[in-house]
PDB file of N, CA and C in Angstrom:
ATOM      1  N   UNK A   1       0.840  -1.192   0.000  1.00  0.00           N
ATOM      2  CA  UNK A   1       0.000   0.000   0.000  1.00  0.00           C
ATOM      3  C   UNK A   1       0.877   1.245   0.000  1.00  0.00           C
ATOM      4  N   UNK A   2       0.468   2.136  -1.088  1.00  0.00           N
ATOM      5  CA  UNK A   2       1.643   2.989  -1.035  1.00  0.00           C
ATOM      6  C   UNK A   2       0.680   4.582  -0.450  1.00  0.00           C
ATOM      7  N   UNK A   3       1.570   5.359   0.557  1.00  0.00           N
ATOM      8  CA  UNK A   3       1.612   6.044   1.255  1.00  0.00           C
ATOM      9  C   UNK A   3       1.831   7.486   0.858  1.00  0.00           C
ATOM     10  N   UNK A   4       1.003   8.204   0.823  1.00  0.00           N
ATOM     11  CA  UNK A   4       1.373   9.829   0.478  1.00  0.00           C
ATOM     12  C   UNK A   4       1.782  10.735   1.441  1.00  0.00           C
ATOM     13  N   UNK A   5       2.888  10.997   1.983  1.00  0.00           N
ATOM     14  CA  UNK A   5       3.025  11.840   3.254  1.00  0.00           C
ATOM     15  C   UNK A   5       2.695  13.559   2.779  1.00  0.00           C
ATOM     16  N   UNK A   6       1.994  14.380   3.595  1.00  0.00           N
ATOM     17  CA  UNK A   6       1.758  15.920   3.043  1.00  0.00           C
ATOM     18  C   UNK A   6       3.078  16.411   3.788  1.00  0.00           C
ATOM     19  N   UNK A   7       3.543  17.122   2.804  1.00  0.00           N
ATOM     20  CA  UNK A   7       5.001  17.741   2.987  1.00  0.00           C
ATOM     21  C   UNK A   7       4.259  19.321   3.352  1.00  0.00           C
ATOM     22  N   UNK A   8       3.059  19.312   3.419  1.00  0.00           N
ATOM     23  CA  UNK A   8       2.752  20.513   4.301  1.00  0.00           C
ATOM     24  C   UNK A   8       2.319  20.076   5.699  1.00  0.00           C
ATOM     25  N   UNK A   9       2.034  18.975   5.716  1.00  0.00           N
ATOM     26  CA  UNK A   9       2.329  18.287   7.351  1.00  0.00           C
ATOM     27  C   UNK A   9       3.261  18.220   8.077  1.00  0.00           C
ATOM     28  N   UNK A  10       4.374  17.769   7.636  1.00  0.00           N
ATOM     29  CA  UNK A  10       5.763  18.032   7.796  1.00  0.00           C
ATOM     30  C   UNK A  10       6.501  19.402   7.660  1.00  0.00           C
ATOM     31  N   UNK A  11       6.162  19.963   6.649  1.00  0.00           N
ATOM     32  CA  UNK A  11       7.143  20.950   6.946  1.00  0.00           C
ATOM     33  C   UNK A  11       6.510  21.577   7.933  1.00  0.00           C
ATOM     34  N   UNK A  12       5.342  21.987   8.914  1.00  0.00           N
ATOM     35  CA  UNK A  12       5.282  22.570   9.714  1.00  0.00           C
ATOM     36  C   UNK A  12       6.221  21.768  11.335  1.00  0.00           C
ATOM     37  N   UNK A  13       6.858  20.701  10.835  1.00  0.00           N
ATOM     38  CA  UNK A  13       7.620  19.938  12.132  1.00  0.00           C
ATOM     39  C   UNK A  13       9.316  19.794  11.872  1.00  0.00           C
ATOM     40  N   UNK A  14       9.278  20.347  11.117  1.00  0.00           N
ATOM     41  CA  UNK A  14      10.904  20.714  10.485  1.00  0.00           C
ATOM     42  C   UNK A  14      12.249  21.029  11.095  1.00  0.00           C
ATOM     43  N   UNK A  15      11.753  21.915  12.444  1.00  0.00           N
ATOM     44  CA  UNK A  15      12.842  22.145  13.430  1.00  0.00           C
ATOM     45  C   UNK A  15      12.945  20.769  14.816  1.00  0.00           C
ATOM     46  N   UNK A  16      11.656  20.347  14.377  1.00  0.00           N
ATOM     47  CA  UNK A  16      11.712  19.411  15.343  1.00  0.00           C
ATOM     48  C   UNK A  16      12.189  18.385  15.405  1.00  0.00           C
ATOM     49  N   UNK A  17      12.255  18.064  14.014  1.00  0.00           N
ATOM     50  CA  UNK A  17      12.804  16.976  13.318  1.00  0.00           C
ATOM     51  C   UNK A  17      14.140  16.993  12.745  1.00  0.00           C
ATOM     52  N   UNK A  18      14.709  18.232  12.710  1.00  0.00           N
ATOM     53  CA  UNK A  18      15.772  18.939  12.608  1.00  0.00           C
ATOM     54  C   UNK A  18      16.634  18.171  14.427  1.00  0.00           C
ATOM     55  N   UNK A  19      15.912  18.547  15.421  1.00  0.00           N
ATOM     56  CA  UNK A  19      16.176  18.323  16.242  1.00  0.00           C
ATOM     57  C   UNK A  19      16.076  17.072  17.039  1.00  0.00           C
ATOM     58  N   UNK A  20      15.279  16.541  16.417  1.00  0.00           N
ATOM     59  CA  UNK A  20      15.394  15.205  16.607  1.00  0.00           C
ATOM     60  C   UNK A  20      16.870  14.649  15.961  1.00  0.00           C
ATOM     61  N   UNK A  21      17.165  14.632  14.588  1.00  0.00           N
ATOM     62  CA  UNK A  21      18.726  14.442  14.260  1.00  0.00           C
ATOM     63  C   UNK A  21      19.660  14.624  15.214  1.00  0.00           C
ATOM     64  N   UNK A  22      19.762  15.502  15.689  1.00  0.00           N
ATOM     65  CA  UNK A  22      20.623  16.456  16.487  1.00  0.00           C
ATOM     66  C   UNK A  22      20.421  15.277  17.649  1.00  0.00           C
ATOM     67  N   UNK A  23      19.268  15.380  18.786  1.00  0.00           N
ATOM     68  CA  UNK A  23      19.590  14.464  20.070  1.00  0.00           C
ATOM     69  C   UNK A  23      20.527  13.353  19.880  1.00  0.00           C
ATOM     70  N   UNK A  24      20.949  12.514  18.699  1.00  0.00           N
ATOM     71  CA  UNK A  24      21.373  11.907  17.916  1.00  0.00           C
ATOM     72  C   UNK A  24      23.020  12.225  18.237  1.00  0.00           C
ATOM     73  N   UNK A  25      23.528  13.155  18.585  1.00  0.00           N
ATOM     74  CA  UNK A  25      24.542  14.079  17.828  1.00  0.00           C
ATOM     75  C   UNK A  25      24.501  14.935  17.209  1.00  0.00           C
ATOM     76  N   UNK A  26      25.659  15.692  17.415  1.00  0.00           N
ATOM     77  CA  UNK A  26      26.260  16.665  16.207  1.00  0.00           C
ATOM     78  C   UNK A  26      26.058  16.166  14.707  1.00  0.00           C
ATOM     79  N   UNK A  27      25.979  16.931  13.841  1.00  0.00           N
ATOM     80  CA  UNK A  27      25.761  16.722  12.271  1.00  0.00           C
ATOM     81  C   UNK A  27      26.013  17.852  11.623  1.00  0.00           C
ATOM     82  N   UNK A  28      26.163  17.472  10.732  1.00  0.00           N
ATOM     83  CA  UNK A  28      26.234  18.677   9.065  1.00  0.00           C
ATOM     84  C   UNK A  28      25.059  18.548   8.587  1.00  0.00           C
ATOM     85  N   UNK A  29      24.929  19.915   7.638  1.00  0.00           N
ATOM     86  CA  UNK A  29      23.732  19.869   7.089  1.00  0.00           C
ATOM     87  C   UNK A  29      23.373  18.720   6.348  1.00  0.00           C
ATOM     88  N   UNK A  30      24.351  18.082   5.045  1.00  0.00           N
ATOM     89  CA  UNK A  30      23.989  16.958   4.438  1.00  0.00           C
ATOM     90  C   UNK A  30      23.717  15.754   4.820  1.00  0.00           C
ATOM     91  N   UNK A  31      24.728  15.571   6.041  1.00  0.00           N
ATOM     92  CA  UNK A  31      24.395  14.691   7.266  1.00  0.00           C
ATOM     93  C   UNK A  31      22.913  14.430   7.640  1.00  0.00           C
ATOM     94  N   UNK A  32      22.331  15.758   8.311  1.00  0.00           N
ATOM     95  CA  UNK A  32      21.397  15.547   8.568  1.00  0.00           C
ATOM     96  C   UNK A  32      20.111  15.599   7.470  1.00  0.00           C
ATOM     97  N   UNK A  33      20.394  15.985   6.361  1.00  0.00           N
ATOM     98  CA  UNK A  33      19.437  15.607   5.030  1.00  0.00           C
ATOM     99  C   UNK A  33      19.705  14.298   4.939  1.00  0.00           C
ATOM    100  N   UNK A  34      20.379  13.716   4.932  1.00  0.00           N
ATOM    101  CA  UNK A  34      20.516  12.045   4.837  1.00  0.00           C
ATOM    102  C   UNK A  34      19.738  11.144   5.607  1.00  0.00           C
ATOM    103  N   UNK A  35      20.069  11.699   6.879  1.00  0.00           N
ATOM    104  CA  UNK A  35      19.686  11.241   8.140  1.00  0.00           C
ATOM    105  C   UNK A  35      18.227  11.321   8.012  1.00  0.00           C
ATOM    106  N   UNK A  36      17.518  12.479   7.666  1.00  0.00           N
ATOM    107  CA  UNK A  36      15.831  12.150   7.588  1.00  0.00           C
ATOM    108  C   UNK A  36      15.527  11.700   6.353  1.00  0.00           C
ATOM    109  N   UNK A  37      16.479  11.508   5.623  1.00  0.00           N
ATOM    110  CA  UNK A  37      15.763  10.263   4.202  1.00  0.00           C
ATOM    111  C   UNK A  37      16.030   8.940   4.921  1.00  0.00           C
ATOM    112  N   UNK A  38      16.993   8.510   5.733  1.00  0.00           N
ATOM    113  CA  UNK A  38      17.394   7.141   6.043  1.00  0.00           C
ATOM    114  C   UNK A  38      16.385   6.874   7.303  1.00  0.00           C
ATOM    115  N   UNK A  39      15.858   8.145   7.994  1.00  0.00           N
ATOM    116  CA  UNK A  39      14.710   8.036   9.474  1.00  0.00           C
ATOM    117  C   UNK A  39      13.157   7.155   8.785  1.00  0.00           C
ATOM    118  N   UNK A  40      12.999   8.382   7.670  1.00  0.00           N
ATOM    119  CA  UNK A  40      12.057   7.788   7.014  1.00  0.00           C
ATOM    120  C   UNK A  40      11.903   6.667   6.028  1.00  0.00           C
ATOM    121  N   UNK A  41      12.574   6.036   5.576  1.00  0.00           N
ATOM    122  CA  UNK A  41      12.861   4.535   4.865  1.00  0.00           C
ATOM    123  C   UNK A  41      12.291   5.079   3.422  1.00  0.00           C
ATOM    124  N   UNK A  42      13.519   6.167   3.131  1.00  0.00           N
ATOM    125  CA  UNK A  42      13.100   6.948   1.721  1.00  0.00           C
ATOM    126  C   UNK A  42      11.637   7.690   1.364  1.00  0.00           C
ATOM    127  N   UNK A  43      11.042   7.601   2.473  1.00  0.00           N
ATOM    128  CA  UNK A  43       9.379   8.107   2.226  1.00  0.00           C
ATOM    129  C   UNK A  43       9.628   9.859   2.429  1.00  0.00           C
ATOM    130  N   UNK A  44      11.151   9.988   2.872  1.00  0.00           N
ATOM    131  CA  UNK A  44      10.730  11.803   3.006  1.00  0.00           C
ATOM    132  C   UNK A  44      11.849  12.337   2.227  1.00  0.00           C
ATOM    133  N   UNK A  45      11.770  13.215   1.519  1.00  0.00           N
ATOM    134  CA  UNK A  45      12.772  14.076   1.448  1.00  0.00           C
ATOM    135  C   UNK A  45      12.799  15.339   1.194  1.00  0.00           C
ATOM    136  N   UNK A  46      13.475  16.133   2.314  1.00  0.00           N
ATOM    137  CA  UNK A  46      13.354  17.702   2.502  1.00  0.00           C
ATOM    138  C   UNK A  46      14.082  18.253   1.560  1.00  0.00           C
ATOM    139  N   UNK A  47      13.453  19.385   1.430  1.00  0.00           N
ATOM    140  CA  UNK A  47      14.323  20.706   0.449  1.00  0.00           C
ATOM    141  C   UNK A  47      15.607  21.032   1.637  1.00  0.00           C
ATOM    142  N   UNK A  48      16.408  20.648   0.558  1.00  0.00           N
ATOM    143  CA  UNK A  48      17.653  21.855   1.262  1.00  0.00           C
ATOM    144  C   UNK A  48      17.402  23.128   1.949  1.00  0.00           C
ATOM    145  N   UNK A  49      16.226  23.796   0.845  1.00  0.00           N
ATOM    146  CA  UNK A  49      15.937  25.137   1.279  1.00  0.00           C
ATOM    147  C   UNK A  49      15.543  25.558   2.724  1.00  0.00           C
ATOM    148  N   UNK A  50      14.538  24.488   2.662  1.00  0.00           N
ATOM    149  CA  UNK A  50      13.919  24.132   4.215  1.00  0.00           C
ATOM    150  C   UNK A  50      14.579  24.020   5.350  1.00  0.00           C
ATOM    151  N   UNK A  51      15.879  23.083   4.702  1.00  0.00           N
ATOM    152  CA  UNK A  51      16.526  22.957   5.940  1.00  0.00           C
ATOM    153  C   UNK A  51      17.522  23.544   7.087  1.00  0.00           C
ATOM    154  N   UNK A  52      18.240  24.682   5.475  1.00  0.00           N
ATOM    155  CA  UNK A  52      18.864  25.453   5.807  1.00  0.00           C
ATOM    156  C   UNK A  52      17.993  26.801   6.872  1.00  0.00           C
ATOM    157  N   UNK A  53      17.079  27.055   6.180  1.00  0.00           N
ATOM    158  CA  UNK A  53      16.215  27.649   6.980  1.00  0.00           C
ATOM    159  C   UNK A  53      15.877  27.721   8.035  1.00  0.00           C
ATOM    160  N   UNK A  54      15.570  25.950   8.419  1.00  0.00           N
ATOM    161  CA  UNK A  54      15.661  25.586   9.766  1.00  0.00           C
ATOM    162  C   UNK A  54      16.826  25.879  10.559  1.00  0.00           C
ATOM    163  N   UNK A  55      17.986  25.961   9.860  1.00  0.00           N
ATOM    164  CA  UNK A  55      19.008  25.499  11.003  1.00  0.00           C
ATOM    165  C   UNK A  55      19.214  27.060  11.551  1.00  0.00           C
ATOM    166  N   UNK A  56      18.869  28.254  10.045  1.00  0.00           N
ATOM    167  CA  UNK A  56      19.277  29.578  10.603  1.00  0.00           C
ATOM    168  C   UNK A  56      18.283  30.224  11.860  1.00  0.00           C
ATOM    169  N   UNK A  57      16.832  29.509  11.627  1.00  0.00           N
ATOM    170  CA  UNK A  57      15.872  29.847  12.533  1.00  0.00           C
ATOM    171  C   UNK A  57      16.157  29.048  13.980  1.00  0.00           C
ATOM    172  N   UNK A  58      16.671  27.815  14.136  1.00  0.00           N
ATOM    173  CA  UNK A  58      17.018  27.662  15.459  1.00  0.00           C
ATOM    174  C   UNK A  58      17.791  28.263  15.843  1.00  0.00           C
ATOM    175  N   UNK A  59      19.465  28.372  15.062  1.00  0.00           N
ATOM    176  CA  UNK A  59      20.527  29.084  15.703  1.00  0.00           C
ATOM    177  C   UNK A  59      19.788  30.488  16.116  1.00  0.00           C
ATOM    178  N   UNK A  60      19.368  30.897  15.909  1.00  0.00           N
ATOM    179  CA  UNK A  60      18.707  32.396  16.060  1.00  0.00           C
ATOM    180  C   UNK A  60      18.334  32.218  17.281  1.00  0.00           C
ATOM    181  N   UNK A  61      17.321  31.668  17.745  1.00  0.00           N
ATOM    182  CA  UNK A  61      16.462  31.247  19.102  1.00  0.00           C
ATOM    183  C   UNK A  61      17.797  30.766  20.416  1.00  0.00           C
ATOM    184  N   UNK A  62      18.482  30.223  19.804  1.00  0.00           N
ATOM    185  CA  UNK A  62      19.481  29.503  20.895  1.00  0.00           C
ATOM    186  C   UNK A  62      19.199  28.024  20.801  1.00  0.00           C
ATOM    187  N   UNK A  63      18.420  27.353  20.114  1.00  0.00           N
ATOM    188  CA  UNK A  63      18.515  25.872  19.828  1.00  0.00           C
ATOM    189  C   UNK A  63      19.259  25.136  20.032  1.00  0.00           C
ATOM    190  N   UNK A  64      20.050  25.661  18.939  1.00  0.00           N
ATOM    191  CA  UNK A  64      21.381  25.000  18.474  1.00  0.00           C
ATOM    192  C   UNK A  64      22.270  25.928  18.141  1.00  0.00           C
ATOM    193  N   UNK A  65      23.730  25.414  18.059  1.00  0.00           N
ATOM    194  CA  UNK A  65      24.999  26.329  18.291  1.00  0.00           C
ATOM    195  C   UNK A  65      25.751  25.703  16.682  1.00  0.00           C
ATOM    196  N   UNK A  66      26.471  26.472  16.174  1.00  0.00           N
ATOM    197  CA  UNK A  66      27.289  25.521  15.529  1.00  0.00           C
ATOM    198  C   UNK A  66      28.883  25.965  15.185  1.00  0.00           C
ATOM    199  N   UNK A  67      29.634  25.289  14.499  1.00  0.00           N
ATOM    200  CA  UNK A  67      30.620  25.419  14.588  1.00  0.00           C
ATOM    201  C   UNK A  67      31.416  24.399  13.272  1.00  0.00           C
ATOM    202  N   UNK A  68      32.510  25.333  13.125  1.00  0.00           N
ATOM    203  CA  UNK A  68      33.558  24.447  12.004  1.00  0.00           C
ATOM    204  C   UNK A  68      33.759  23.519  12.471  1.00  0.00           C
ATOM    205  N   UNK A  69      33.988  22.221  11.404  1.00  0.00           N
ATOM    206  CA  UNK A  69      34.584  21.089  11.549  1.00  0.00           C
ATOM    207  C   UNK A  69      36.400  21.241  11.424  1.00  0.00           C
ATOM    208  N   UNK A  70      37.046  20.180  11.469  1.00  0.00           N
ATOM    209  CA  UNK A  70      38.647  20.369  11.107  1.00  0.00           C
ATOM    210  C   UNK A  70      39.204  19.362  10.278  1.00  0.00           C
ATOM    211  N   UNK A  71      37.963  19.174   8.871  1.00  0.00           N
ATOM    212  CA  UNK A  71      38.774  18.270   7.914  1.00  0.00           C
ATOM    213  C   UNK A  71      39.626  18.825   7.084  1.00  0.00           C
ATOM    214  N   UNK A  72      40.306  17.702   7.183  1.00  0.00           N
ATOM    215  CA  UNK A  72      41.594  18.155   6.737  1.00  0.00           C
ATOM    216  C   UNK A  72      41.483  17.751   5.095  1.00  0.00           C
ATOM    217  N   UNK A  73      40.765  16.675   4.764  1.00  0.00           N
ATOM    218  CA  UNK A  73      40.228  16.166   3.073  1.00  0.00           C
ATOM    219  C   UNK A  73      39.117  17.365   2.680  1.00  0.00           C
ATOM    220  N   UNK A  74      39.265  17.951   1.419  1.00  0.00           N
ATOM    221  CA  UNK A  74      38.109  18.626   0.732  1.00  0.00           C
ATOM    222  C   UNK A  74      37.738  20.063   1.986  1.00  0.00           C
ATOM    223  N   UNK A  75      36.664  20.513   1.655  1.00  0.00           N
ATOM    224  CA  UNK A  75      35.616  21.462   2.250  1.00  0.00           C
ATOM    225  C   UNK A  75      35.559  20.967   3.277  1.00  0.00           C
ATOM    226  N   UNK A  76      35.528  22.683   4.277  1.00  0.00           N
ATOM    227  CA  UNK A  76      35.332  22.148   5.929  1.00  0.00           C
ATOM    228  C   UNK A  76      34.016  22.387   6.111  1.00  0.00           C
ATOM    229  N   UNK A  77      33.416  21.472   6.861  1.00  0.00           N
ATOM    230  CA  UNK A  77      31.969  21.320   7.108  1.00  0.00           C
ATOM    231  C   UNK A  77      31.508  22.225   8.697  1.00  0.00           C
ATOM    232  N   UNK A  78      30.406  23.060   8.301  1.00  0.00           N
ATOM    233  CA  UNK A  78      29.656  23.570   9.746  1.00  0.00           C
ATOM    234  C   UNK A  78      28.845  22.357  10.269  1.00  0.00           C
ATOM    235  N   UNK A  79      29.237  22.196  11.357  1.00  0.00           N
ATOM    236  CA  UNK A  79      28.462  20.957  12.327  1.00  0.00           C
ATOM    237  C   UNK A  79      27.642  21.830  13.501  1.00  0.00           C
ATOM    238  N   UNK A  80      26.260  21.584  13.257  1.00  0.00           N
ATOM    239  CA  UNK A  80      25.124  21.868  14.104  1.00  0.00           C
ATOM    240  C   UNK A  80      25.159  21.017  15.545  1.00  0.00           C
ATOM    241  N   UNK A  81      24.743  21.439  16.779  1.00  0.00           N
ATOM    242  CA  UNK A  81      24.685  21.080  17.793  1.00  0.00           C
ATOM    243  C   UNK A  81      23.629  21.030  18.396  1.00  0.00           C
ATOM    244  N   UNK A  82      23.077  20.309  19.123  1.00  0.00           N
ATOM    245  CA  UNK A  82      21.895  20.640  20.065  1.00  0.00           C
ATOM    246  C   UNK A  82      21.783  21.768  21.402  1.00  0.00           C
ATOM    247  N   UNK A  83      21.538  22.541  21.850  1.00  0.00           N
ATOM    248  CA  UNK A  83      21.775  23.120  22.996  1.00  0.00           C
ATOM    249  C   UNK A  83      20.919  22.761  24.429  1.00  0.00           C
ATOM    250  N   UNK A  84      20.676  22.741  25.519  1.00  0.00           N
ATOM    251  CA  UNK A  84      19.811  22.371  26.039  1.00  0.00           C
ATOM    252  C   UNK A  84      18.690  23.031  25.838  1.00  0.00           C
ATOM    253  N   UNK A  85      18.246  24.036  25.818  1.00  0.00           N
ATOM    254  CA  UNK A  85      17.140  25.091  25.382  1.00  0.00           C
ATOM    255  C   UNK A  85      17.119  24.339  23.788  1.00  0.00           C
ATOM    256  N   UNK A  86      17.277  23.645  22.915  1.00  0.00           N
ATOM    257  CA  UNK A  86      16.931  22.980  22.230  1.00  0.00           C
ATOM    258  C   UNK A  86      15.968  21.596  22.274  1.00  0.00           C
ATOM    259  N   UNK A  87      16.847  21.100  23.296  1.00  0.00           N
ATOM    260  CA  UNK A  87      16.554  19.600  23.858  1.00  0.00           C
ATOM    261  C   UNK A  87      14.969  19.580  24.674  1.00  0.00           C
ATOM    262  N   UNK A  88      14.664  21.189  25.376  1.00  0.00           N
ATOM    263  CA  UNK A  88      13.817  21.332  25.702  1.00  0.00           C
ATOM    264  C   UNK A  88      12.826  20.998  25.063  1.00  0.00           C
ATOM    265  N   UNK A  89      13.004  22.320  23.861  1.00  0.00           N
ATOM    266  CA  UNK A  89      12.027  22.402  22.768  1.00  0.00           C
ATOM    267  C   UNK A  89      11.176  21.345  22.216  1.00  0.00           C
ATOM    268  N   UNK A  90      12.708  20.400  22.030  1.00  0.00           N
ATOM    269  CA  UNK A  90      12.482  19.015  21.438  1.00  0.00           C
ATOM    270  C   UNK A  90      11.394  17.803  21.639  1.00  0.00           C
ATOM    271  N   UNK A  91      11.872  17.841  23.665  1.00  0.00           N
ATOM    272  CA  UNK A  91      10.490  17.189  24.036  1.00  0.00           C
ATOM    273  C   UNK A  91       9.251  17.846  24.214  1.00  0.00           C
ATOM    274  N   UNK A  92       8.956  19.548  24.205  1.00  0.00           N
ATOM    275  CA  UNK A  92       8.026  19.776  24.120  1.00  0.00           C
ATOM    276  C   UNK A  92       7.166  19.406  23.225  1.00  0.00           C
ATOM    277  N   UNK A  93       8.083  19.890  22.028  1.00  0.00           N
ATOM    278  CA  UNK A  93       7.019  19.387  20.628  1.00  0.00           C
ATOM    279  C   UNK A  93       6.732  17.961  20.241  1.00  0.00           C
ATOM    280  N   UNK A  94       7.213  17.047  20.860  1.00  0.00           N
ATOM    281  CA  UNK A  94       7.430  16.115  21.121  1.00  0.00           C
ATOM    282  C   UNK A  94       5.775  15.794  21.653  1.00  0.00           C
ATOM    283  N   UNK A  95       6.116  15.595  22.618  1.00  0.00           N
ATOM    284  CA  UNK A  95       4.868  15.859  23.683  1.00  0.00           C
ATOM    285  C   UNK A  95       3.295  16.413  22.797  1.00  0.00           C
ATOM    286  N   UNK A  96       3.637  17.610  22.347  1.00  0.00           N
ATOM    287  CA  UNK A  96       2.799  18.142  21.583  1.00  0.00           C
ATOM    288  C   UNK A  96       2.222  17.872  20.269  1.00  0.00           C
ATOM    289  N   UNK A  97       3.211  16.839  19.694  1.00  0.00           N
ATOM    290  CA  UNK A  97       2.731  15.988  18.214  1.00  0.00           C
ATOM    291  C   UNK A  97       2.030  14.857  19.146  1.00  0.00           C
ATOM    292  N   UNK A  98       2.344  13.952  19.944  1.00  0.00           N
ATOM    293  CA  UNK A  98       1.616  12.898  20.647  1.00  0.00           C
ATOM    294  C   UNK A  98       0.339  13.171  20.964  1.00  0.00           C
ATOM    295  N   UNK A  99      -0.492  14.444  21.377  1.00  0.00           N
ATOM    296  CA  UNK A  99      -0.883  14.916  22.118  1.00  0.00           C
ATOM    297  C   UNK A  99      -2.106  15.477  20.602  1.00  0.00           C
ATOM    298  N   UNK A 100      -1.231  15.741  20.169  1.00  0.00           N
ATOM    299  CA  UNK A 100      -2.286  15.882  18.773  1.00  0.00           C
ATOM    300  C   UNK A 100      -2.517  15.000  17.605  1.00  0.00           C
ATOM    301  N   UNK A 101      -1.789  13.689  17.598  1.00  0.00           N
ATOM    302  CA  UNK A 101      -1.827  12.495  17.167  1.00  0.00           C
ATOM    303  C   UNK A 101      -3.244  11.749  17.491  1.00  0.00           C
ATOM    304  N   UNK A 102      -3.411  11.507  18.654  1.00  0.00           N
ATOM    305  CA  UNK A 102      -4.140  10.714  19.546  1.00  0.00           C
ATOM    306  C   UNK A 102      -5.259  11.828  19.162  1.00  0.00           C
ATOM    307  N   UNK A 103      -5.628  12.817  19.244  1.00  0.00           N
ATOM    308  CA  UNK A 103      -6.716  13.625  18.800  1.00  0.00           C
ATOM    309  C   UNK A 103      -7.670  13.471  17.151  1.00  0.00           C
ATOM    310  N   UNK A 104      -6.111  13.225  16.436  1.00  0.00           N
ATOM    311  CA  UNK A 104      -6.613  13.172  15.273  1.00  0.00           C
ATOM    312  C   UNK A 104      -6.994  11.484  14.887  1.00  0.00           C
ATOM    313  N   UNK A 105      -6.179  10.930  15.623  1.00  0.00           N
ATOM    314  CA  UNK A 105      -6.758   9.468  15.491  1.00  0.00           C
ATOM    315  C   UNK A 105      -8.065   9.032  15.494  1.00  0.00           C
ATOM    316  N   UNK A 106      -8.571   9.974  17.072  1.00  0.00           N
ATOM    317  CA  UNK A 106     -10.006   9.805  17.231  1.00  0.00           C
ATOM    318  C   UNK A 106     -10.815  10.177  16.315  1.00  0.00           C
ATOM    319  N   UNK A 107     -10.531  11.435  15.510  1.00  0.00           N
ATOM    320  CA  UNK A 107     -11.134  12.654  14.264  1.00  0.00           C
ATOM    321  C   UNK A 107     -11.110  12.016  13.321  1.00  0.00           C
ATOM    322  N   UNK A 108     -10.149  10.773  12.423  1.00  0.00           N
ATOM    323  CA  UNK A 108     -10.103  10.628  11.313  1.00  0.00           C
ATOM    324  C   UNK A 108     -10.607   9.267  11.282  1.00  0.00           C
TER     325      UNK A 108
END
């Protein structure tokens, strides 16, 4: 049975899921574009645009922190971090998709 996910469903959970990567570890952006095609078993895949977006809208808030990598092969990579005021966030919305899951379960 094949599955249509609304990428306007999702993109409204983008930092969260952003941050979900992150509890995970540190990551790079492509890293973590990988990471939610490999979360979702190829059923998702985000715009770059999106994501970058995301990462400038958390760093902004205090989310997440980031910082140069020190490869020494090719291009040095910015690696995103979680912050605790992230981690917060994280289980809030967390909490708050569960919480509206179980609502819509009953609704649909």
């Amino acid at each position: 049975m094949g599955g249509r996910i609304s990428s306007d469903l999702l993109r409204g959970h983008t930092d969260t899921i952003v941050l979900g990567i992150l509890m995970e570890g540190d990551n790079y952006g492509y890293g973590i574009y990988k990471r939610i095609i490999e979360k979702s078993n190829n059923l998702y895949e985000i715009k770059e645009a999106t994501l970058y977006s995301s990462f400038r809208r958390l760093e902004k808030v205090g989310s997440i922190s980031s910082y140069w990598g020190d490869e020494t092969q090719g291009g040095r990579r910015k690696y995103y971090k979680i912050t605790a005021l992230g981690e917060n966030e994280y289980k809030l919305n967390k909490q708050d998709w569960e919480f509206t899951k179980k609502i819509i379960d009953k609704l649909i």
